[in-house]
N, C-alpha and C. Protein backbone atom coordinates (compact mmCIF):
# COMPACT_ATOMS: atom_id res chain seq x y z
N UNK A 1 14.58 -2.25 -15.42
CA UNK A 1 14.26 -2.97 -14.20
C UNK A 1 13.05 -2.29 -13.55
N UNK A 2 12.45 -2.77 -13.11
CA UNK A 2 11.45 -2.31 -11.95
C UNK A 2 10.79 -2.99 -10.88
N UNK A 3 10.48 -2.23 -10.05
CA UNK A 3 10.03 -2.88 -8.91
C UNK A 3 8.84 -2.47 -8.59
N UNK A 4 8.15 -2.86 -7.54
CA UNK A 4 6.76 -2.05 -6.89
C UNK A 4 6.75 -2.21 -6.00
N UNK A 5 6.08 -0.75 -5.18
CA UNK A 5 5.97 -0.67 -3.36
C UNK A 5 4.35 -0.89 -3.25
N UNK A 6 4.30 -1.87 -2.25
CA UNK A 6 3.00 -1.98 -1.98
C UNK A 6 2.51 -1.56 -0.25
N UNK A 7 1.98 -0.13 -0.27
CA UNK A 7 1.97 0.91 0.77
C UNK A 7 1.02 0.46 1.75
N UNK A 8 0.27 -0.26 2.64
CA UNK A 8 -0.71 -0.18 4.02
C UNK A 8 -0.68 1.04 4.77
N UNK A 9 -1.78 1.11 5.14
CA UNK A 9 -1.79 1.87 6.98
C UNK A 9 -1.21 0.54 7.56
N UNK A 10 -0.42 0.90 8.58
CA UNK A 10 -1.02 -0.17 9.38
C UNK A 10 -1.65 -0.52 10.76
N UNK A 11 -1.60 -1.92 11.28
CA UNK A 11 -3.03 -1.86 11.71
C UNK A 11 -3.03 -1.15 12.99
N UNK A 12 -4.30 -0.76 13.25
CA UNK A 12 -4.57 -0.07 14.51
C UNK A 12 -4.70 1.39 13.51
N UNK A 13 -4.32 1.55 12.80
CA UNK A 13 -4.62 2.87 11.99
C UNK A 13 -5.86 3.26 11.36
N UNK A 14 -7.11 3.96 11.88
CA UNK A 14 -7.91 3.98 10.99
C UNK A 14 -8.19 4.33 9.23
N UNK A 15 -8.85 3.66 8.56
CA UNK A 15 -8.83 3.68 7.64
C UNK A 15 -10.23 3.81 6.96
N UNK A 16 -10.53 5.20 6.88
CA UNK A 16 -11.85 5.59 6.37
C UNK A 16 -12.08 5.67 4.75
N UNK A 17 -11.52 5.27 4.36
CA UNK A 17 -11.45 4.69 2.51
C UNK A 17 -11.90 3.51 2.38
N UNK A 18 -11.04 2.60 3.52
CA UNK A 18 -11.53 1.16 3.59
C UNK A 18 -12.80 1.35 3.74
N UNK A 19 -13.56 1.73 5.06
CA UNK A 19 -14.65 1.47 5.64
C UNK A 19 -16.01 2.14 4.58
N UNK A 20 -15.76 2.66 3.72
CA UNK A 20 -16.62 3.57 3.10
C UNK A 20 -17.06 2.51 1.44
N UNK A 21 -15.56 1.72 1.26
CA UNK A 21 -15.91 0.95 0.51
C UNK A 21 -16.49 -0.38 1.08
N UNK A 22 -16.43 -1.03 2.10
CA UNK A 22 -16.69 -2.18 3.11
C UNK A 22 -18.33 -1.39 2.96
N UNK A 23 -18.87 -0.61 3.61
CA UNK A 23 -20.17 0.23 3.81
C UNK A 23 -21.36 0.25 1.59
N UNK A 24 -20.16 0.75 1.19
CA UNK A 24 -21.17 0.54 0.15
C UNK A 24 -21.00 -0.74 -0.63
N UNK A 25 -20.17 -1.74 -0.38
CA UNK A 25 -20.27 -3.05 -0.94
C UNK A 25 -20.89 -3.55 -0.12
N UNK A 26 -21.56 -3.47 1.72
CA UNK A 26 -22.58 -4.15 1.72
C UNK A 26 -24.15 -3.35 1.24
N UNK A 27 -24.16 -2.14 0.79
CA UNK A 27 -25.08 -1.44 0.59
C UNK A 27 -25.61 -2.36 -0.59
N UNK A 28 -24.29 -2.58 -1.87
CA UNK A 28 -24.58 -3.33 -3.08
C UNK A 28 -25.16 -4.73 -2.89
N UNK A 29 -25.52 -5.28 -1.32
CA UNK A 29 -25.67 -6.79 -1.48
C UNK A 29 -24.82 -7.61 -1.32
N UNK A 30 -23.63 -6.92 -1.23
CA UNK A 30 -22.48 -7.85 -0.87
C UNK A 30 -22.16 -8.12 0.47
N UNK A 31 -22.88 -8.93 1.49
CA UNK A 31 -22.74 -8.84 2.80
C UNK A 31 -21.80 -9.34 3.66
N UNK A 32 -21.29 -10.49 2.87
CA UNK A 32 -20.09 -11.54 3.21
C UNK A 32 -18.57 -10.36 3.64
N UNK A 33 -18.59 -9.11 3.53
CA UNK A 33 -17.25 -8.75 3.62
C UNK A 33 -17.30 -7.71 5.06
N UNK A 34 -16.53 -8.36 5.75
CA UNK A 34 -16.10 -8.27 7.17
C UNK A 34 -15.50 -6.54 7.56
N UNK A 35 -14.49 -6.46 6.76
CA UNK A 35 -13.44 -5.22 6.90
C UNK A 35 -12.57 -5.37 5.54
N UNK A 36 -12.18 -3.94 5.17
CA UNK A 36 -11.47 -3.36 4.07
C UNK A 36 -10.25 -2.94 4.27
N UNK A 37 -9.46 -2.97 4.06
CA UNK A 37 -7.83 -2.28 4.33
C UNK A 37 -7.66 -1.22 2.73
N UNK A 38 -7.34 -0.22 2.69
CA UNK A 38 -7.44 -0.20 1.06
C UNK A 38 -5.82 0.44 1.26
N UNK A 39 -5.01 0.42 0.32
CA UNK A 39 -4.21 0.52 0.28
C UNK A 39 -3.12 0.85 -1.46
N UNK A 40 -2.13 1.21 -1.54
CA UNK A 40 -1.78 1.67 -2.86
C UNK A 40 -0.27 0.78 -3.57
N UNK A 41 -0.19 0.65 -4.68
CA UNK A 41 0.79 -0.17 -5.53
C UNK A 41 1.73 1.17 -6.16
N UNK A 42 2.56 1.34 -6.01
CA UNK A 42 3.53 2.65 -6.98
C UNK A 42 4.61 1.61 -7.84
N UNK A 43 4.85 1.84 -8.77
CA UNK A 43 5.35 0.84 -10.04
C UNK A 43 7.03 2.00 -10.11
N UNK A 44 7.72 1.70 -9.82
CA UNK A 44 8.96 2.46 -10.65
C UNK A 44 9.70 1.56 -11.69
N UNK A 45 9.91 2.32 -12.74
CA UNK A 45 10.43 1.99 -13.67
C UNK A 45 12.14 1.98 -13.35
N UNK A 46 13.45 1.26 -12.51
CA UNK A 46 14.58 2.00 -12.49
C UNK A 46 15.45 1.61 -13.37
N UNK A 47 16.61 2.60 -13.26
CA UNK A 47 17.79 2.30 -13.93
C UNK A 47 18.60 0.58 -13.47
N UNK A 48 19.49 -0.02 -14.21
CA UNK A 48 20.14 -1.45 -14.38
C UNK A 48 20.54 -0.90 -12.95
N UNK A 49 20.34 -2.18 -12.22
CA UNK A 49 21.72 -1.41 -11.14
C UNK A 49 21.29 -1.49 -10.28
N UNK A 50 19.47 -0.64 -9.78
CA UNK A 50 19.15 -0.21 -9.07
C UNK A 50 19.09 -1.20 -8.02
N UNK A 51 19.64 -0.76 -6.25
CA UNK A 51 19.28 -1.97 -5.72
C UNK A 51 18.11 -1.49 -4.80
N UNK A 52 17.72 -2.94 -3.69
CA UNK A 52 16.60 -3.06 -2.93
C UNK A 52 16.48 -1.87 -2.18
N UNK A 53 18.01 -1.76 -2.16
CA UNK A 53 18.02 -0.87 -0.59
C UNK A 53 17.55 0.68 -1.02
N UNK A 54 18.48 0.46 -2.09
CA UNK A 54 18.00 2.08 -2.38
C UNK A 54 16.20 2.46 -2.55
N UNK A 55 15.50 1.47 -3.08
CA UNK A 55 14.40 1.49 -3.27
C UNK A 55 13.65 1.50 -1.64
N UNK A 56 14.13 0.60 -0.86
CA UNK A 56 14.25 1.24 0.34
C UNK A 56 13.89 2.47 0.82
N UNK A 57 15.12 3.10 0.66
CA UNK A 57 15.11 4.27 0.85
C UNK A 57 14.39 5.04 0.38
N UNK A 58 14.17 5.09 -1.00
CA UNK A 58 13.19 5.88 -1.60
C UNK A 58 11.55 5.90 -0.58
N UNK A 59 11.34 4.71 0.03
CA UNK A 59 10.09 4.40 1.05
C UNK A 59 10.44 5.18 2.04
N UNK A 60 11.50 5.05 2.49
CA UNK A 60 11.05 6.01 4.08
C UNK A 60 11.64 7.21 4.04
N UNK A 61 11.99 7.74 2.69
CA UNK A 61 12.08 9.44 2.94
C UNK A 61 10.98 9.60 1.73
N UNK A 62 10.36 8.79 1.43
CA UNK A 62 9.10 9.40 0.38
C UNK A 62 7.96 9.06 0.19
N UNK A 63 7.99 7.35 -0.59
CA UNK A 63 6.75 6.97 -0.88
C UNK A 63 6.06 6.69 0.47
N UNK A 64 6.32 6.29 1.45
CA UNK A 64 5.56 5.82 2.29
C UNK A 64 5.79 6.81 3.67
N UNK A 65 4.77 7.25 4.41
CA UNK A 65 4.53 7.84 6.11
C UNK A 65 4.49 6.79 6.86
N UNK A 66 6.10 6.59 7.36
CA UNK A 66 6.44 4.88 8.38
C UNK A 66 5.67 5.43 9.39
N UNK A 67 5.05 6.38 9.72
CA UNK A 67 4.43 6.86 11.10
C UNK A 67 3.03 5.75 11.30
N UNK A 68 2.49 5.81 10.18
CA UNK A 68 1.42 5.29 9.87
C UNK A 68 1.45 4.14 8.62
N UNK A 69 2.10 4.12 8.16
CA UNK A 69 2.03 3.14 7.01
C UNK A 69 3.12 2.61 6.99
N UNK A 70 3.02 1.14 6.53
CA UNK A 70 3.92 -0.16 6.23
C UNK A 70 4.15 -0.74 4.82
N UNK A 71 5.35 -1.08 4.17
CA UNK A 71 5.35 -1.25 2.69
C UNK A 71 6.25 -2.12 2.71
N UNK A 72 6.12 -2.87 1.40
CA UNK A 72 6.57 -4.17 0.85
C UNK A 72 7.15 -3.43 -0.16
N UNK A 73 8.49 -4.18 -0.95
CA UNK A 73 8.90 -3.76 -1.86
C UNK A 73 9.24 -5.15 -2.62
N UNK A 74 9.06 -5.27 -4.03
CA UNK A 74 8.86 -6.13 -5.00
C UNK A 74 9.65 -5.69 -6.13
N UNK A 75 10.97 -6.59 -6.16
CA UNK A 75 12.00 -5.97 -7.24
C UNK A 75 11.66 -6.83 -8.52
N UNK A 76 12.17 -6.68 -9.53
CA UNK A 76 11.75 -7.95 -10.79
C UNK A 76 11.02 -6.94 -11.97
């Protein structure tokens, strides 16, 4: 089974990864793009069984800083 957490800042959080890629994609000519959020996908592979919640959990004592960041979790 596996699932994936998909991690944000969120908003009101600055995000100087975003802005650095937003900055050199308009450097490249690409001018059309407003603002960047950049953000991360973690893939776990789990055991039969595993449920949401626990995966859950695994987010707010690990993969993710709820202080600052917001995550989706995607079982399947």
């Amino acid at each position: 089974m596996k699932a994936r957490v998909y991690v944000m800042l969120k908003n009101g959080v600055l995000d100087p990864q975003g802005e650095a890629v937003r900055h050199a994609l308009g450097s490249l000519g690409f001018d059309g793009v407003e603002g960047v959020r950049q953000g991360k996908v973690i893939e776990l592979d789990l055991a039969e069984g595993t449920t949401e919640a626990t995966v859950t959990e695994m987010c707010e004592k690990l993969l993710a800083n709820t202080v600052i960041e917001s995550y989706r979790v995607e079982m399947g």
